[in-house]
Protein backbone atom coordinates (compact mmCIF):
# COMPACT_ATOMS: atom_id res chain seq x y z
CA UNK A 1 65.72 14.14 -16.17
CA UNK A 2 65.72 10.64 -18.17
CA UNK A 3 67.31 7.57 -16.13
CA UNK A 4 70.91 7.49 -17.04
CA UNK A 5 71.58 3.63 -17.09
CA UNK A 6 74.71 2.72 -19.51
CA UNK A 7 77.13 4.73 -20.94
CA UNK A 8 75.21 5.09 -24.24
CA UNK A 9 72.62 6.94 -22.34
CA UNK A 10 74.84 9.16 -20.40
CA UNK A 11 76.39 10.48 -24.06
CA UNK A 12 73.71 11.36 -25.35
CA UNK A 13 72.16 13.13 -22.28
CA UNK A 14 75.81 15.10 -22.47
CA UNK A 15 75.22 15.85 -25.81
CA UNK A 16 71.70 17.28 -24.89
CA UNK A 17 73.57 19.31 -21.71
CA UNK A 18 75.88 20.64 -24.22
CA UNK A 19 72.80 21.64 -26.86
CA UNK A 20 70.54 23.17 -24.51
CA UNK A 21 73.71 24.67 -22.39
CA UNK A 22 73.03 22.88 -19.11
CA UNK A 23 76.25 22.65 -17.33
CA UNK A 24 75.27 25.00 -14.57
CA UNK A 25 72.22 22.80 -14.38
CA UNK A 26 73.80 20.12 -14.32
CA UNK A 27 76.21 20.97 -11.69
CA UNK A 28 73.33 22.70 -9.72
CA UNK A 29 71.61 18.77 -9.52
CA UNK A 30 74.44 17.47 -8.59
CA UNK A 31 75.35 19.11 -5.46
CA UNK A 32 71.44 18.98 -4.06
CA UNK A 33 71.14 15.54 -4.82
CA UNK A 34 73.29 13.45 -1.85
CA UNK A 35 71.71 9.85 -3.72
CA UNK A 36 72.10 7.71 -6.83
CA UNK A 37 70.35 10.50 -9.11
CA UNK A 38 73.32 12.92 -8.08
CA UNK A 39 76.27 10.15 -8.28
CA UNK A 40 74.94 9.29 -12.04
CA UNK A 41 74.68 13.36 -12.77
CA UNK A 42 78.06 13.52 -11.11
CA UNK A 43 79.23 10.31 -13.58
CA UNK A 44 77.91 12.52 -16.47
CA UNK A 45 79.59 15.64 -15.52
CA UNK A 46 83.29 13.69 -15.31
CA UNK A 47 82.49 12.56 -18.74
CA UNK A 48 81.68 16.04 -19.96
CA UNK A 49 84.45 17.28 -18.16
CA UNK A 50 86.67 15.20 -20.38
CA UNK A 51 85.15 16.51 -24.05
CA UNK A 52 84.77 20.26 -22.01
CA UNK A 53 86.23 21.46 -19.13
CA UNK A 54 87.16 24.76 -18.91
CA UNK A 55 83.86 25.99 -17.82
CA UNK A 56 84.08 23.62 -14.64
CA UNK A 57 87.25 25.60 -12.98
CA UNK A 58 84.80 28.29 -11.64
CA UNK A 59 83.01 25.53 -9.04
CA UNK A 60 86.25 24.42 -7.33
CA UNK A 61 85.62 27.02 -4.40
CA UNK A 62 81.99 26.04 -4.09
CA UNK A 63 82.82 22.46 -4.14
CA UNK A 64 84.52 22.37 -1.16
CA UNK A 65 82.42 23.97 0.64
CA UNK A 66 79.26 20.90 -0.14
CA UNK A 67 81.66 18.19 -0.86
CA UNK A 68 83.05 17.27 2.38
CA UNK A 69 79.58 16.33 3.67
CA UNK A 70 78.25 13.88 1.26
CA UNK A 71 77.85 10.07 2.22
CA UNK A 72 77.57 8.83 -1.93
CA UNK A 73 81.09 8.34 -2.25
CA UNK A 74 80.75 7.79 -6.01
CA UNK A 75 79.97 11.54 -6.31
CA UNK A 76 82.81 12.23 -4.42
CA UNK A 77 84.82 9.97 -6.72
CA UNK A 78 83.92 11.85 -9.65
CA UNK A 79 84.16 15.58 -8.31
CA UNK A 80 87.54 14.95 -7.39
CA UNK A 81 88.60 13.43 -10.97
CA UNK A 82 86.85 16.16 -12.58
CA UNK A 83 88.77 18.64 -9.86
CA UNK A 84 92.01 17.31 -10.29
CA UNK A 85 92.10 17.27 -14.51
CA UNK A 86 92.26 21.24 -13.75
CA UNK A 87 94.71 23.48 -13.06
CA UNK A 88 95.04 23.71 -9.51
CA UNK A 89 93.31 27.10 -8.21
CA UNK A 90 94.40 29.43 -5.62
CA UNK A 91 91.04 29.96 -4.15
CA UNK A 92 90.43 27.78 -0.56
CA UNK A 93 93.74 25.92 -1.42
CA UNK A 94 94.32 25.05 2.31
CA UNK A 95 90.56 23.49 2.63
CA UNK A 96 91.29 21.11 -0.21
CA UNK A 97 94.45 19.77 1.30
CA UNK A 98 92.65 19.27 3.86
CA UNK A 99 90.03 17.66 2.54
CA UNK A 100 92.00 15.27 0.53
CA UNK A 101 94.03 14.17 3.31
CA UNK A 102 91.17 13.48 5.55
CA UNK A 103 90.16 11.23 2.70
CA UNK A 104 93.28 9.73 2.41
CA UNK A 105 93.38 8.69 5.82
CA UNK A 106 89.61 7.59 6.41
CA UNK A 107 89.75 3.93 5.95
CA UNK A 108 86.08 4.40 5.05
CA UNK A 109 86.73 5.86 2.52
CA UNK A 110 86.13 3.94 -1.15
CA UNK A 111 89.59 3.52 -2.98
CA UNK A 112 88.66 5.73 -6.25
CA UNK A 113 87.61 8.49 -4.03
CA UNK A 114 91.51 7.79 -2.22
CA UNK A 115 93.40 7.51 -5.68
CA UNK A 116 91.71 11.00 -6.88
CA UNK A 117 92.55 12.61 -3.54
CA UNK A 118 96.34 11.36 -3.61
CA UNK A 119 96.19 12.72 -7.46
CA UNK A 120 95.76 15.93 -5.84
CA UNK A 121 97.31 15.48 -3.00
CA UNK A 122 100.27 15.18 -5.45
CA UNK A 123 99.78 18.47 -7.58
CA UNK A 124 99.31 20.47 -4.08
CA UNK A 125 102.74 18.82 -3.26
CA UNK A 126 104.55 20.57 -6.61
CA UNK A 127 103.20 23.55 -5.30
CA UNK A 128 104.22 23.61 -2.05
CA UNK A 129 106.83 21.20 -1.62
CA UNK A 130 106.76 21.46 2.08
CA UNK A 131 103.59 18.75 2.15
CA UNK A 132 105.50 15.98 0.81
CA UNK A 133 106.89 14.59 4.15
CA UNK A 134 103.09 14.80 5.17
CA UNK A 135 102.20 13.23 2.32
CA UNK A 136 104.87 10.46 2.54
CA UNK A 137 103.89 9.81 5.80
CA UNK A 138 100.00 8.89 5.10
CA UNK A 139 100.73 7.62 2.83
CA UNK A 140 102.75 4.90 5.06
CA UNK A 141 100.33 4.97 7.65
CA UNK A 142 97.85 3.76 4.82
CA UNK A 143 99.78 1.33 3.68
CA UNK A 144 98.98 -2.11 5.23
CA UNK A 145 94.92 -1.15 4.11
CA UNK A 146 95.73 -0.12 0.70
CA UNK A 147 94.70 -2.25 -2.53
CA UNK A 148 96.91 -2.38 -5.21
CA UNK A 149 95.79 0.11 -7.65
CA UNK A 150 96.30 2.52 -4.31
CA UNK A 151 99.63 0.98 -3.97
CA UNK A 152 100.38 1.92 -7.75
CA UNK A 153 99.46 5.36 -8.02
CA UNK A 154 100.62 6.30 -4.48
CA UNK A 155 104.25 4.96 -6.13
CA UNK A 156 103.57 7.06 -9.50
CA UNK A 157 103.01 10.54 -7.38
CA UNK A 158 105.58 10.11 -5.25
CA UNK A 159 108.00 9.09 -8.82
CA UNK A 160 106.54 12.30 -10.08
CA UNK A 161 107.70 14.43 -7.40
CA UNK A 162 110.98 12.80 -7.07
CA UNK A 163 111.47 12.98 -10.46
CA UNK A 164 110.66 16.66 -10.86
CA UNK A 165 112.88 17.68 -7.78
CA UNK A 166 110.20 17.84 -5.38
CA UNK A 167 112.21 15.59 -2.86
């Protein structure tokens, strides 16, 4: 694989995955590769996952099952926006809430990884409207350690639900 170092160099790799047909490669790498080769393969996927997605709904059941043990949080960061730009799937539903809740409460965990688990967090809540007082409530316990840009889109997904008649 050729050393991914700007964002010039990750398009044109994509462009080469999407050529040669390489997504299942791609994702393959990715979730052997706990390091900096896997977080810049996982950066590359999120990217391809924005020109072409639809092929990356069939890994959400597999994901969670690798996922919750890798340290590189950046690959976490970019599974979960890649995750949450889908349509929610029914398959091991109850492992990803808990999954992004444990992140949401882990103060070690980085703040992207947070604001993509809360983005989910959110679309699990419009499905079962029954998590939002859980929801609510870590997201208060989190409060006093969250930045900003936590602060904002912890306000914006709890707007969405109210506004939708979640709560």
């Amino acid at each position: 694989m050729e050393v991914i170092r700007n964002k010039e160099e990750r398009d044109i790799f994509i462009q080469k995955i999407l050529k040669e047909n390489k997504k299942e490669w791609l994702y393959n790498e990715i979730r052997t590769n706990d390091n900096v080769y896997g977080n810049k393969l996982a950066w590359t996927l999120t990217a391809l996952c924005e020109i072409e997605n639809d092929w990356f709904g069939k890994y959400t059941a597999d994901i969670i099952e690798w996922l919750p043990t890798f340290k590189t949080q950046g690959i976490k960061r970019s599974l979960l926006r890649s995750v949450a730009s889908l349509p929610l799937s029914e398959e091991k539903e109850s492992e990803w809430i808990d999954y992004c809740f444990d992140i949401l409460l882990n103060q070690k965990s980085d703040v992207a990884v947070k604001v993509f688990a809360l983005e989910l967090l959110g679309k699990f809540c419009e499905r079962y409207p029954e998590l939002i007082g859980e929801l609510r409530i870590a997201i208060e316990n989190g409060r006093p350690f969250y930045t900003a840009a936590l602060l904002a889109r912890s306000k914006m997904v709890l707007s969405k639900l109210s506004k939708i008649g979640i709560f």
